[in-house]
PDB file of N, CA and C in Angstrom:
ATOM      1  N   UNK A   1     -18.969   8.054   8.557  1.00  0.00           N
ATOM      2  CA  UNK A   1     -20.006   9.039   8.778  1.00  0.00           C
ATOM      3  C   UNK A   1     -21.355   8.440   8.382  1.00  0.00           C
ATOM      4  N   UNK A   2     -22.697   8.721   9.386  1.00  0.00           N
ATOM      5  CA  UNK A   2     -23.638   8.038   9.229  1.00  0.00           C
ATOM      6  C   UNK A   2     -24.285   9.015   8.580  1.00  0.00           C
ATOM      7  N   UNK A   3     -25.000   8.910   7.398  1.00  0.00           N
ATOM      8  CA  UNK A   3     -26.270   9.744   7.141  1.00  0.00           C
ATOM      9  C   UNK A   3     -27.671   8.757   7.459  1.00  0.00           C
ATOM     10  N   UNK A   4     -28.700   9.708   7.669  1.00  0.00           N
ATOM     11  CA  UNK A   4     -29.734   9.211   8.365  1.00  0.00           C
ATOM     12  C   UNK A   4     -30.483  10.063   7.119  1.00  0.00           C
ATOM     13  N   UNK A   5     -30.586   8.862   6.119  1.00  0.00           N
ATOM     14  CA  UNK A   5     -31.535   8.729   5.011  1.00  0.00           C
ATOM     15  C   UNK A   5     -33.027   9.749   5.417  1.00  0.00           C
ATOM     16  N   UNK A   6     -33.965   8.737   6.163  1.00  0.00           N
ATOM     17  CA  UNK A   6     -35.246   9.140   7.079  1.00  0.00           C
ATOM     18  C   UNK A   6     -35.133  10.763   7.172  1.00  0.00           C
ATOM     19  N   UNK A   7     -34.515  11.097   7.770  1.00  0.00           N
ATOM     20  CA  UNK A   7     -34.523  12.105   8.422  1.00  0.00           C
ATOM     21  C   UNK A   7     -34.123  13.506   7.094  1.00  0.00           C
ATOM     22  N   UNK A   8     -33.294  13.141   6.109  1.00  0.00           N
ATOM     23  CA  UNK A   8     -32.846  13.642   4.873  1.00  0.00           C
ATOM     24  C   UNK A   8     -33.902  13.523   4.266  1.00  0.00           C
ATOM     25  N   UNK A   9     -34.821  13.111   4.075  1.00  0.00           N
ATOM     26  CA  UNK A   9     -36.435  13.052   3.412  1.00  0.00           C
ATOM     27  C   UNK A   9     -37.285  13.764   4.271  1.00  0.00           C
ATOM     28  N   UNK A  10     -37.557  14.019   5.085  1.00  0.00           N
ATOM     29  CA  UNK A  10     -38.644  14.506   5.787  1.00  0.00           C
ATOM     30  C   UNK A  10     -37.412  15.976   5.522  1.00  0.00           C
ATOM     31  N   UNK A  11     -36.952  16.270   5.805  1.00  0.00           N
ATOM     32  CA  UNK A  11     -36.147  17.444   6.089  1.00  0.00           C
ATOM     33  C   UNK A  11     -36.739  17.993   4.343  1.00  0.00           C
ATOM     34  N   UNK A  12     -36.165  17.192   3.622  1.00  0.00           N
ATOM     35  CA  UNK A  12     -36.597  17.666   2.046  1.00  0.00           C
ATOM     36  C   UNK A  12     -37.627  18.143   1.589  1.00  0.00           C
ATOM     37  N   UNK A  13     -38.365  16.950   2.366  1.00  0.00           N
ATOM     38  CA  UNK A  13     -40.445  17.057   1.811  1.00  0.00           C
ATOM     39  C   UNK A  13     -40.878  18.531   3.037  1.00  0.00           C
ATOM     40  N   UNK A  14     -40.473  19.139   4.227  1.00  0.00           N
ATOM     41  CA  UNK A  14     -40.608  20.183   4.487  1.00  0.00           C
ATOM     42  C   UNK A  14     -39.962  21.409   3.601  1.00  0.00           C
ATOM     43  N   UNK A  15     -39.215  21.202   2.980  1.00  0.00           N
ATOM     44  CA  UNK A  15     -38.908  22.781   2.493  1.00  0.00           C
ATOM     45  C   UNK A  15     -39.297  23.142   1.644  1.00  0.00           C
ATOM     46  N   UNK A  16     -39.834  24.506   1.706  1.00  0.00           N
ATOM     47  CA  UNK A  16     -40.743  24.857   0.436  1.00  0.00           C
ATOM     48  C   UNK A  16     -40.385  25.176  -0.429  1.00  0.00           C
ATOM     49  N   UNK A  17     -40.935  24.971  -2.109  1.00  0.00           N
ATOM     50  CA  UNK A  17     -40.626  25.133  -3.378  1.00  0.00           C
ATOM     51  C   UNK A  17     -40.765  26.561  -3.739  1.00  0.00           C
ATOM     52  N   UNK A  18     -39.845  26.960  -4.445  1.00  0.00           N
ATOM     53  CA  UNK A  18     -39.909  28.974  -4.763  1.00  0.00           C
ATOM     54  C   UNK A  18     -41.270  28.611  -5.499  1.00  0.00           C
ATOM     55  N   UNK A  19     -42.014  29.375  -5.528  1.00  0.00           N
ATOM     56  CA  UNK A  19     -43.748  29.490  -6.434  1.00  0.00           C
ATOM     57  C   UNK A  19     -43.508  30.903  -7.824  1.00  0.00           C
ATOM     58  N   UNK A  20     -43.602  30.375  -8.618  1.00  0.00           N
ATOM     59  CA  UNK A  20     -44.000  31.558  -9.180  1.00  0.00           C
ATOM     60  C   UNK A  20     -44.315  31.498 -10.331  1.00  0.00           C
ATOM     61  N   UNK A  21     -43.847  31.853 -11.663  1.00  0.00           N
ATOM     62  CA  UNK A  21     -44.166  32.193 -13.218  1.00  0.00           C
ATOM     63  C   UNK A  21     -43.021  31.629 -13.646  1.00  0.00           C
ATOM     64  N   UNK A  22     -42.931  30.945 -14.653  1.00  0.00           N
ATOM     65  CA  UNK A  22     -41.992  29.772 -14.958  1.00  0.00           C
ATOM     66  C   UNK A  22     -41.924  30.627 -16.991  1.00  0.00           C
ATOM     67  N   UNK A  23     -41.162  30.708 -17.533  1.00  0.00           N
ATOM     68  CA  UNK A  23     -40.908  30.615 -19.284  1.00  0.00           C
ATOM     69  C   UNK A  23     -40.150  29.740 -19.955  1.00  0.00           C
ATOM     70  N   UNK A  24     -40.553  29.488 -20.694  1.00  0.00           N
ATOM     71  CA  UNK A  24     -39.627  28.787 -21.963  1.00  0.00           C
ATOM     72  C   UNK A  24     -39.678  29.397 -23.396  1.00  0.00           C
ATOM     73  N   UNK A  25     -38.783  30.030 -23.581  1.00  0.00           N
ATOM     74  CA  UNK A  25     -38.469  31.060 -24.405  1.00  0.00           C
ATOM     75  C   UNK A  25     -37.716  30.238 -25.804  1.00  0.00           C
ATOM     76  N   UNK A  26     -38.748  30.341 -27.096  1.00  0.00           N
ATOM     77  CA  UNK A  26     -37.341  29.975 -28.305  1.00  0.00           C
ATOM     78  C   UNK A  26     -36.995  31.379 -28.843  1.00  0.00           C
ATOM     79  N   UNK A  27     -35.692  31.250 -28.693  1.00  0.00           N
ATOM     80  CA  UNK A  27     -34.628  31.769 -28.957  1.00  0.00           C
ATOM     81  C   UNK A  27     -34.454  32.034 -30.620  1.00  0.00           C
ATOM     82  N   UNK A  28     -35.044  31.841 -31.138  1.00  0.00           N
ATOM     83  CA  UNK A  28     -35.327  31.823 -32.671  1.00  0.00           C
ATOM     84  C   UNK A  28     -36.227  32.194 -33.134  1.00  0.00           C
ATOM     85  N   UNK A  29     -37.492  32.266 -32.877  1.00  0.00           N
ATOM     86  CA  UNK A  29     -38.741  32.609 -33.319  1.00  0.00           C
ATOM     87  C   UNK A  29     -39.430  33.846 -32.210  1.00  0.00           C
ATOM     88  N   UNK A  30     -38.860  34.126 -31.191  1.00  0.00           N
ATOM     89  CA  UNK A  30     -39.771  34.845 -30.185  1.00  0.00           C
ATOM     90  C   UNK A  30     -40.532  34.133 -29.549  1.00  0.00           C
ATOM     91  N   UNK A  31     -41.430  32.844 -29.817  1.00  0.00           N
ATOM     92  CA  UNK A  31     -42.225  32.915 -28.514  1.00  0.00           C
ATOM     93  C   UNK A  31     -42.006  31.914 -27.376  1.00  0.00           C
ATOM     94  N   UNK A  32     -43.137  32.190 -26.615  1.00  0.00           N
ATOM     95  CA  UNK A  32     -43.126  32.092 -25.335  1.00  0.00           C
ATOM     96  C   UNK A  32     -44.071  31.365 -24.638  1.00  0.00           C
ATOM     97  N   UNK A  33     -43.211  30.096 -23.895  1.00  0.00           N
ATOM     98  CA  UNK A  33     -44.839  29.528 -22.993  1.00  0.00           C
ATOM     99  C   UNK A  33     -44.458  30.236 -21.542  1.00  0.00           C
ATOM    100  N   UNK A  34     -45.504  30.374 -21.274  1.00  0.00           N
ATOM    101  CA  UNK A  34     -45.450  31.020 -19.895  1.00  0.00           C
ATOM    102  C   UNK A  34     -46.495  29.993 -18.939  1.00  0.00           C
ATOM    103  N   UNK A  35     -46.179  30.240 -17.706  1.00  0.00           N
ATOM    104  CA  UNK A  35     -47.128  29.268 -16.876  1.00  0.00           C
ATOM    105  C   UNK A  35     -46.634  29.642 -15.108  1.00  0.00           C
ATOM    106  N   UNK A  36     -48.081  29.438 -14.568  1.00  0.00           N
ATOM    107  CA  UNK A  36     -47.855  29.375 -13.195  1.00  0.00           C
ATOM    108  C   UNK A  36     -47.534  28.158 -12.572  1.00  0.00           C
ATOM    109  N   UNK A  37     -46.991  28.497 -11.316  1.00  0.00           N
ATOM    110  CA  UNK A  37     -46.614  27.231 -10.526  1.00  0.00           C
ATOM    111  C   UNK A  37     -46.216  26.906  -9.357  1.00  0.00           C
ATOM    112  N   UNK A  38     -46.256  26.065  -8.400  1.00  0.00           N
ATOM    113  CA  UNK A  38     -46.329  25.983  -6.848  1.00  0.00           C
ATOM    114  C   UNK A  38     -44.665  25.306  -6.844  1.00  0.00           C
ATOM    115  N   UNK A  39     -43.818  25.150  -7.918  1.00  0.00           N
ATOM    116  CA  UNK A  39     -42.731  24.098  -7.713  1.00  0.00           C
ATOM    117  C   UNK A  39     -42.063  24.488  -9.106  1.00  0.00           C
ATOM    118  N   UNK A  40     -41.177  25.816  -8.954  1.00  0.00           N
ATOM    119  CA  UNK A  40     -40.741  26.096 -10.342  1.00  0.00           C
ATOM    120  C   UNK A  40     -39.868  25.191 -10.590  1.00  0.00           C
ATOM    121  N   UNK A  41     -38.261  24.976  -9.585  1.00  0.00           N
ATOM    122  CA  UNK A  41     -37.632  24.278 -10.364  1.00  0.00           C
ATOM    123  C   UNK A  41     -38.437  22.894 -10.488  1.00  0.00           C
ATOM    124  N   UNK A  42     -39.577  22.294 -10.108  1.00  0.00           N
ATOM    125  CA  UNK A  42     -40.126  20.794 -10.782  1.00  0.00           C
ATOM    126  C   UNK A  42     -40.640  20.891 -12.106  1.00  0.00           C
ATOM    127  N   UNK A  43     -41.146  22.177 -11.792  1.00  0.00           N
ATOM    128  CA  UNK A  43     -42.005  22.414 -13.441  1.00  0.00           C
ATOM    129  C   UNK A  43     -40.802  22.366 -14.542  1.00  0.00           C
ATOM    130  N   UNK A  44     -39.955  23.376 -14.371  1.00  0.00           N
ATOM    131  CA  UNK A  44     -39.004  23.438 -15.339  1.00  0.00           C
ATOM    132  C   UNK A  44     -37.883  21.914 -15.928  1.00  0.00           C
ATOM    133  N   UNK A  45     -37.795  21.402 -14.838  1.00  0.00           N
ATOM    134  CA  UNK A  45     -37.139  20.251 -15.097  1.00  0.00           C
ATOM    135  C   UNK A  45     -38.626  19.412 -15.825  1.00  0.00           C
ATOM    136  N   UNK A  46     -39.619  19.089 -15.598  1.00  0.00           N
ATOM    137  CA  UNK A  46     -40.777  18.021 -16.348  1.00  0.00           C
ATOM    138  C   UNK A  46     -40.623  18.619 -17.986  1.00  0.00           C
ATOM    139  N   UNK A  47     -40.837  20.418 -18.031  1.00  0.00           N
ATOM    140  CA  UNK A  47     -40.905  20.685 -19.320  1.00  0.00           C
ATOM    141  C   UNK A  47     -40.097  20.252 -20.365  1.00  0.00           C
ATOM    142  N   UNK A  48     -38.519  20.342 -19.887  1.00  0.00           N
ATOM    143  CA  UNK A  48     -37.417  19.537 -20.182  1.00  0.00           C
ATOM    144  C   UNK A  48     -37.661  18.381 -20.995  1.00  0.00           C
ATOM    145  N   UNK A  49     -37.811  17.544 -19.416  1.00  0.00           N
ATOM    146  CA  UNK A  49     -38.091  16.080 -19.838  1.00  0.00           C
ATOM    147  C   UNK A  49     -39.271  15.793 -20.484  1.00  0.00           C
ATOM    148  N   UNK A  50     -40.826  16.319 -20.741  1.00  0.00           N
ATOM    149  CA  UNK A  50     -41.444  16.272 -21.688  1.00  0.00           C
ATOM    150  C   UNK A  50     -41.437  16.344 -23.499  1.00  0.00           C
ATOM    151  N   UNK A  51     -40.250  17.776 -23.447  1.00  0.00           N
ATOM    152  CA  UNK A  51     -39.810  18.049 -24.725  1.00  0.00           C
ATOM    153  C   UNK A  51     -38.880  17.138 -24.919  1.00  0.00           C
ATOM    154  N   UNK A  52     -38.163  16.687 -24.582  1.00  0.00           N
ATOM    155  CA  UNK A  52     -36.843  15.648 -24.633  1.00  0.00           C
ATOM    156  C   UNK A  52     -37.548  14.386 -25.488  1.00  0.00           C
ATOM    157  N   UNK A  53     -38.758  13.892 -24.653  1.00  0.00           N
ATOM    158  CA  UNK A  53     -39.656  12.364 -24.748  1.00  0.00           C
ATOM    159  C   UNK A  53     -40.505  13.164 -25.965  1.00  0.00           C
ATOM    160  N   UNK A  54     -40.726  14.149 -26.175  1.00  0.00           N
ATOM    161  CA  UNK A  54     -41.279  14.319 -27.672  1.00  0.00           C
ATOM    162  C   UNK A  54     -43.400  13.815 -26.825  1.00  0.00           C
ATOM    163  N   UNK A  55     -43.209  14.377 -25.467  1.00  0.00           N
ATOM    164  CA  UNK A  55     -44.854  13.992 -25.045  1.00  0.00           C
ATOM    165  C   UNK A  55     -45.193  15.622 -24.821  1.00  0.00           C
ATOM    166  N   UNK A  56     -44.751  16.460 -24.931  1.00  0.00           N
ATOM    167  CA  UNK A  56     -45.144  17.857 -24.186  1.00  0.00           C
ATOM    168  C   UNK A  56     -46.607  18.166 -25.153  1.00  0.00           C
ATOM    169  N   UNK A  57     -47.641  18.663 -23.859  1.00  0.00           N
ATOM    170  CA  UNK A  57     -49.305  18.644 -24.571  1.00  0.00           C
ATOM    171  C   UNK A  57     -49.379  20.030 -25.295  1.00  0.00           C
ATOM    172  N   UNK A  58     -48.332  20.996 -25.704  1.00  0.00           N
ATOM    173  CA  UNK A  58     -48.752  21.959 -26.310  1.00  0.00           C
ATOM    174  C   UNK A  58     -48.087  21.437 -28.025  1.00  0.00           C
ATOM    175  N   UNK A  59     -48.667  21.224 -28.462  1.00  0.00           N
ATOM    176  CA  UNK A  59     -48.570  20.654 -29.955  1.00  0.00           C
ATOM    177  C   UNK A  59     -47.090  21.765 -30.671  1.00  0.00           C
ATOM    178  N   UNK A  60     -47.526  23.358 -30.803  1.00  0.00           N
ATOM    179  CA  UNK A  60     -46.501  23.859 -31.387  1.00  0.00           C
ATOM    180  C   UNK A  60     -45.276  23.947 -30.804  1.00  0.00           C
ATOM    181  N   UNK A  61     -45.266  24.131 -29.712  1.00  0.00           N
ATOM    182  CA  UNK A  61     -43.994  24.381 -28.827  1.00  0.00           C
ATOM    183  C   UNK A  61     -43.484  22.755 -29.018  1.00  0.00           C
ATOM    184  N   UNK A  62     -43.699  21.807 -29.309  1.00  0.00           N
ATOM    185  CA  UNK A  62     -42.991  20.484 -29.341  1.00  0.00           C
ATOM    186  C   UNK A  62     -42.846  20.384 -30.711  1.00  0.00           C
ATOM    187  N   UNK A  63     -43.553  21.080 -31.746  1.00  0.00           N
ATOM    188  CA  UNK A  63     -42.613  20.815 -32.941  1.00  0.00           C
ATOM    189  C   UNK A  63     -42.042  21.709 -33.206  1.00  0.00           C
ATOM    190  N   UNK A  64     -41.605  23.108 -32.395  1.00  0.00           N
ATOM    191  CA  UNK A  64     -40.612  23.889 -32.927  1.00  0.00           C
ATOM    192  C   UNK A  64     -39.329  23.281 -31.836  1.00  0.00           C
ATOM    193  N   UNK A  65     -40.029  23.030 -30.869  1.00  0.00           N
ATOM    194  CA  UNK A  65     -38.260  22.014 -30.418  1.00  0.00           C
ATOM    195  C   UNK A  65     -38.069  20.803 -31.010  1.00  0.00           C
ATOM    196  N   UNK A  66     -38.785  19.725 -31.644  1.00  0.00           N
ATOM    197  CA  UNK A  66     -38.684  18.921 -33.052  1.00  0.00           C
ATOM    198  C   UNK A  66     -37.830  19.129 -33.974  1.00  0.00           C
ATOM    199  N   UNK A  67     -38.206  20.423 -34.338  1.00  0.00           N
ATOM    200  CA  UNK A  67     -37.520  20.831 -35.531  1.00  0.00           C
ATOM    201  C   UNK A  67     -35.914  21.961 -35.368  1.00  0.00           C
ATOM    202  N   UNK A  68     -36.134  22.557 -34.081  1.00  0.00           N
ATOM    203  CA  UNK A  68     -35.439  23.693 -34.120  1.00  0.00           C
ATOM    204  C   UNK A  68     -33.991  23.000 -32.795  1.00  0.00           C
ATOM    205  N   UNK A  69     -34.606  21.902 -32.285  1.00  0.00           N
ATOM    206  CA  UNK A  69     -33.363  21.487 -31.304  1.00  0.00           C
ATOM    207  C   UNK A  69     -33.585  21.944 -29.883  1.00  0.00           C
ATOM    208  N   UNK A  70     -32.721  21.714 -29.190  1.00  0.00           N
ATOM    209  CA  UNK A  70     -32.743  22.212 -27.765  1.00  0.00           C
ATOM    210  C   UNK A  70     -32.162  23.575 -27.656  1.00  0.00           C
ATOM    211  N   UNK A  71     -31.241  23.728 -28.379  1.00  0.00           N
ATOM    212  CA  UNK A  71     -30.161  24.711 -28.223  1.00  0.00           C
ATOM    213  C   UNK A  71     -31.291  25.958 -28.704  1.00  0.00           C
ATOM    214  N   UNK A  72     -31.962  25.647 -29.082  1.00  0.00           N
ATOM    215  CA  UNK A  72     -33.026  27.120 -29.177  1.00  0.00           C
ATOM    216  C   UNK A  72     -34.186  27.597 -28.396  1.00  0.00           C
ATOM    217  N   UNK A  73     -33.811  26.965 -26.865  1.00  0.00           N
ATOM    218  CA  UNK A  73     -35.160  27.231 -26.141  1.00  0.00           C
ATOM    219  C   UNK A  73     -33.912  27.470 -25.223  1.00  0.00           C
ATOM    220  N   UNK A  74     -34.626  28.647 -24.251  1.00  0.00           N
ATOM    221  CA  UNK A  74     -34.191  29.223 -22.858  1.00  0.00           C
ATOM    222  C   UNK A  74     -35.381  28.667 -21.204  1.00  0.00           C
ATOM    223  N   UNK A  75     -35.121  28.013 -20.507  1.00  0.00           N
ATOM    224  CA  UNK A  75     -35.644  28.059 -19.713  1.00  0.00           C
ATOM    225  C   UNK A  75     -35.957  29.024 -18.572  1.00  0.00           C
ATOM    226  N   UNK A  76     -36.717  29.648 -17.610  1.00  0.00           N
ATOM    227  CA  UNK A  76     -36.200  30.704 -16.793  1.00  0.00           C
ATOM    228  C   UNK A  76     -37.253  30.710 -16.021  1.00  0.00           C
ATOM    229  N   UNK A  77     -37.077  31.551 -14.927  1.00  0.00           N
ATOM    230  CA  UNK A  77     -38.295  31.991 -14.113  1.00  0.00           C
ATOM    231  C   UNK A  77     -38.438  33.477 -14.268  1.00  0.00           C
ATOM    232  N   UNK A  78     -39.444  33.837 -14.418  1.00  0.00           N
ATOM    233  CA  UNK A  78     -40.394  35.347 -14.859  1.00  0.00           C
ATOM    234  C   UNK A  78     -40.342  35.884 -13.421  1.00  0.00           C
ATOM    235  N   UNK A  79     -41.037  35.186 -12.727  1.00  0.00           N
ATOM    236  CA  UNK A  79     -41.420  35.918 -11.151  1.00  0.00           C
ATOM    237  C   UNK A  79     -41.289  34.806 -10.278  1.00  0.00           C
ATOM    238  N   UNK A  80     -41.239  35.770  -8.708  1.00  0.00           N
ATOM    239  CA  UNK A  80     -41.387  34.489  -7.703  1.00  0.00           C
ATOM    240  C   UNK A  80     -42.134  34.924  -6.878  1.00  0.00           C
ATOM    241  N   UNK A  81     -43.261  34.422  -6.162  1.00  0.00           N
ATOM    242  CA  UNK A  81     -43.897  34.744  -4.753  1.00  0.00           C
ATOM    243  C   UNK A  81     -42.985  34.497  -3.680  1.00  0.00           C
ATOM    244  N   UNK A  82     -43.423  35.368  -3.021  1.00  0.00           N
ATOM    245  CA  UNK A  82     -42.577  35.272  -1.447  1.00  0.00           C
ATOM    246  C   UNK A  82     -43.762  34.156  -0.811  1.00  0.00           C
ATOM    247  N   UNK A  83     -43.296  33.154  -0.197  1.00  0.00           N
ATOM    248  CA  UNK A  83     -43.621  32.359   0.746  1.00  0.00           C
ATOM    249  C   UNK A  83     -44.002  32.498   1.891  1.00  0.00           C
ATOM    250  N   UNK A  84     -45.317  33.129   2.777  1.00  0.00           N
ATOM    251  CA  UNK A  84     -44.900  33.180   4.247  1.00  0.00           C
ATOM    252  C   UNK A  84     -44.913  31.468   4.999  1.00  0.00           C
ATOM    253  N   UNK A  85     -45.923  30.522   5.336  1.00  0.00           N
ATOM    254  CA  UNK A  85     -45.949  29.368   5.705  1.00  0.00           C
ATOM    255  C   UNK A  85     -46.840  28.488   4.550  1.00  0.00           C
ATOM    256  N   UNK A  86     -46.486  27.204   4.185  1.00  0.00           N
ATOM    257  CA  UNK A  86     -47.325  26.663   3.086  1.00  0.00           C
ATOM    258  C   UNK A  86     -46.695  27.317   1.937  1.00  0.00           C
ATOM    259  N   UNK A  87     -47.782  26.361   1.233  1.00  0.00           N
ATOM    260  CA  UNK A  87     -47.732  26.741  -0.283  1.00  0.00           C
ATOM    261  C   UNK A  87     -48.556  27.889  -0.615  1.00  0.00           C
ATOM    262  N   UNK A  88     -48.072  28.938  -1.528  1.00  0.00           N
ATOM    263  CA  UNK A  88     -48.383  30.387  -2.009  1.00  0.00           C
ATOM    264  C   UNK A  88     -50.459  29.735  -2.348  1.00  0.00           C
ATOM    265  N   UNK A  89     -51.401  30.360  -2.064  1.00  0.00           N
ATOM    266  CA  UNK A  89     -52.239  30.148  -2.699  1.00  0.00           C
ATOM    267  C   UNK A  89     -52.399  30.382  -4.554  1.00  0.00           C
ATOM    268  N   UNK A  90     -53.425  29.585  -4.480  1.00  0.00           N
ATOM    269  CA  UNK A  90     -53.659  29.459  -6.031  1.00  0.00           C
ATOM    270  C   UNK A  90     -54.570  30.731  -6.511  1.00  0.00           C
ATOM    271  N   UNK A  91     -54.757  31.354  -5.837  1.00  0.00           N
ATOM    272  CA  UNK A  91     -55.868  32.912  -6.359  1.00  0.00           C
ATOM    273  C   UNK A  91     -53.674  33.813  -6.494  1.00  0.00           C
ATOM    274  N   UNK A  92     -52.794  33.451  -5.720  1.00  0.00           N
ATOM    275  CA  UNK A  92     -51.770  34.282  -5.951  1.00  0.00           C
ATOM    276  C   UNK A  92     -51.263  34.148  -7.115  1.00  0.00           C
ATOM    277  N   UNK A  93     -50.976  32.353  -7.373  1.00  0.00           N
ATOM    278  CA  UNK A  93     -50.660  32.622  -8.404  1.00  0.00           C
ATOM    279  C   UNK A  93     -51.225  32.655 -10.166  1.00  0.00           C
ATOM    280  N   UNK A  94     -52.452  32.855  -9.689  1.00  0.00           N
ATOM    281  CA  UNK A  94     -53.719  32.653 -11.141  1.00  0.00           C
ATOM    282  C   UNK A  94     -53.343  34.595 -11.147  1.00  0.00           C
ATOM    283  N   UNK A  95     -52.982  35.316 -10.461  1.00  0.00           N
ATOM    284  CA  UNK A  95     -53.319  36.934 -10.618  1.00  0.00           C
ATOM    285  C   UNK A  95     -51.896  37.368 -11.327  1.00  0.00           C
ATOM    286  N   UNK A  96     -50.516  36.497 -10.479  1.00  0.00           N
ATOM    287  CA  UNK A  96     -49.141  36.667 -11.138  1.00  0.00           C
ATOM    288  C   UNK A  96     -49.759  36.161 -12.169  1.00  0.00           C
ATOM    289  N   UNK A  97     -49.693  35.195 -12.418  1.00  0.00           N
ATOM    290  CA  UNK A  97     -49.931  34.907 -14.321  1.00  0.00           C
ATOM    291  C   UNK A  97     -50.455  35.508 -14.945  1.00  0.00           C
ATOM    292  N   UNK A  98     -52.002  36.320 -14.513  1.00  0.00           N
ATOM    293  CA  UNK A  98     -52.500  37.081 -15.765  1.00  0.00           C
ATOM    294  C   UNK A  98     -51.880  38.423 -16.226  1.00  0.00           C
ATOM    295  N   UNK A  99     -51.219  38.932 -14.225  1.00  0.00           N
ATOM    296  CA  UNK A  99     -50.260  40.013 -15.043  1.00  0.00           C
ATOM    297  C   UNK A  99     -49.115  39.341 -16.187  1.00  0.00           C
ATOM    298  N   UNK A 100     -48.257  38.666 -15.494  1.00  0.00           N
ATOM    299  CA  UNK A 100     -47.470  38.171 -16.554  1.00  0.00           C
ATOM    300  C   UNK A 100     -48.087  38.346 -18.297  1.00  0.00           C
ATOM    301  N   UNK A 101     -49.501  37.392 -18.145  1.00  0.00           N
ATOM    302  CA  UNK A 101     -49.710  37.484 -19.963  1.00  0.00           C
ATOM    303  C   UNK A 101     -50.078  38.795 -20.114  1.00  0.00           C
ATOM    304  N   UNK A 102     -50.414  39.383 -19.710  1.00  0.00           N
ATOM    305  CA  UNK A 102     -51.091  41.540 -20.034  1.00  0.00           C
ATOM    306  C   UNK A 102     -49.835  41.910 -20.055  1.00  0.00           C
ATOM    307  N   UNK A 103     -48.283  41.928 -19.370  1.00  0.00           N
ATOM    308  CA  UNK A 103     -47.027  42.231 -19.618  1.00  0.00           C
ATOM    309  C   UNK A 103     -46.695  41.678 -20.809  1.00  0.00           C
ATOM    310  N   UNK A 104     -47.279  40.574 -21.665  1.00  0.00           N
ATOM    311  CA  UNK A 104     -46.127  40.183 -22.965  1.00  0.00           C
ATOM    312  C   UNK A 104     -47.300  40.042 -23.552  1.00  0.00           C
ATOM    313  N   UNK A 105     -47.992  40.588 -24.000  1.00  0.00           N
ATOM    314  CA  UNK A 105     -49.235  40.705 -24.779  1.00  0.00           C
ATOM    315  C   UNK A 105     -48.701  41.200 -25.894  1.00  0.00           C
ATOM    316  N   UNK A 106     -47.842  41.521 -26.176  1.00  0.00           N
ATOM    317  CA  UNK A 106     -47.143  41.667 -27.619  1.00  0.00           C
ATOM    318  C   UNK A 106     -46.360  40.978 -28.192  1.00  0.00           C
ATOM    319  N   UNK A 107     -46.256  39.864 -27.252  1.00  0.00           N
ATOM    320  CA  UNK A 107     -45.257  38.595 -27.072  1.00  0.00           C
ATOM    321  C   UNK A 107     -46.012  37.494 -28.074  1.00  0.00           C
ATOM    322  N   UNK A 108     -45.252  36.636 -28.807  1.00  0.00           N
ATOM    323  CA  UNK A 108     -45.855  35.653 -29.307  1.00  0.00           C
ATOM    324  C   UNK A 108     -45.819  34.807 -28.646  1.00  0.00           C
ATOM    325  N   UNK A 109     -47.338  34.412 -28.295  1.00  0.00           N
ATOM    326  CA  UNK A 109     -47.393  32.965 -27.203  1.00  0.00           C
ATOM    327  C   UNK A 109     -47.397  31.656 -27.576  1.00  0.00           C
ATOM    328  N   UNK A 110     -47.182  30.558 -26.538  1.00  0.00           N
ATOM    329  CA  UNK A 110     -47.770  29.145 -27.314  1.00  0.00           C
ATOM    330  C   UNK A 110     -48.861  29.684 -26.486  1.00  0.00           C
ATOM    331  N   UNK A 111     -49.867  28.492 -27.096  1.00  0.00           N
ATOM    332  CA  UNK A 111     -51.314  28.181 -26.896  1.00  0.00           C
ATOM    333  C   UNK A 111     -51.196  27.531 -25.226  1.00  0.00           C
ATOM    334  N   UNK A 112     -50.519  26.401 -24.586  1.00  0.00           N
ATOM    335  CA  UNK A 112     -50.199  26.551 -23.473  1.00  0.00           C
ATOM    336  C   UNK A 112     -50.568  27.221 -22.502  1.00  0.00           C
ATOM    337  N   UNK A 113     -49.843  28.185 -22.942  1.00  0.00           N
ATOM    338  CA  UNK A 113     -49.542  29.750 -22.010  1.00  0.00           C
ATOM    339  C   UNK A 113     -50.738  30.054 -21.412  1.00  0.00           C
ATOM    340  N   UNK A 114     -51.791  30.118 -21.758  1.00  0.00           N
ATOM    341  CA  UNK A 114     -52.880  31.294 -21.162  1.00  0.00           C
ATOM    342  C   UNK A 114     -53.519  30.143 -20.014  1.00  0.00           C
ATOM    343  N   UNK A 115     -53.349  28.387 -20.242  1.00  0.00           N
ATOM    344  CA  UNK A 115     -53.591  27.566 -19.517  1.00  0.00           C
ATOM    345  C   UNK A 115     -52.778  27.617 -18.011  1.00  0.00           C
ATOM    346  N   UNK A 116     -51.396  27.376 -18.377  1.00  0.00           N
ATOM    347  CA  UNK A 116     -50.583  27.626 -17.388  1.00  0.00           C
ATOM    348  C   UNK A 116     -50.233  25.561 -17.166  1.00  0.00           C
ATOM    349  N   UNK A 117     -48.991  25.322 -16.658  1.00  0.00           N
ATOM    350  CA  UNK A 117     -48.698  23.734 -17.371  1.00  0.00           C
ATOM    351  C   UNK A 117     -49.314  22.557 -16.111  1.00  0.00           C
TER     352      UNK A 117
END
């Protein structure tokens, strides 16, 4: 059976990424980074691998996974935009996010959060 590599890439690089509000939740302390995004599952997998490499740019959220392990953070998606053609604009998802932070405004945030990653 032939696969046709070429054609398995272009097929890939057309399909669009779910868009939406991305969390990483510790599971121990309550809080929460929250963030918008055009490519959740990419975002979520980098956050991963940022915290993993000990490089992630929000200072507290990398030393409470430092200190507290992996096993105490939840990854997830908050929301998703519906897609019609293209990528969701960026006014869509700058408005999901601010609802998002006015919804957990009682939420303990990282510093992150109000940036978006």
């Amino acid at each position: 059976m032939s696969i046709d590599r070429k054609a398995l890439t272009r097929e890939y690089k057309r399909t669009p990424r779910p868009a939406g509000v991305f969390q990483v939740r510790n599971i121990k302390n309550g809080r929460v980074l929250i963030g918008p995004t055009s490519n959740l599952p990419g975002i979520l997998n980098r956050l991963r691998f940022e915290l993993e490499l000990g490089t992630h740019p929000d200072n507290e959220l990398q030393a409470d996974w430092d200190s507290m392990g992996p096993e105490a953070f939840e990854f997830g998606v908050l929301d998703r935009l519906e897609q019609e053609e293209g990528e969701p604009g960026a006014e869509d998802l700058r408005i999901l996010h601010q609802l998002w932070l006015e919804r957990l405004s009682d939420t303990p945030l990282y510093s992150q959060s109000s940036h978006g990653a």
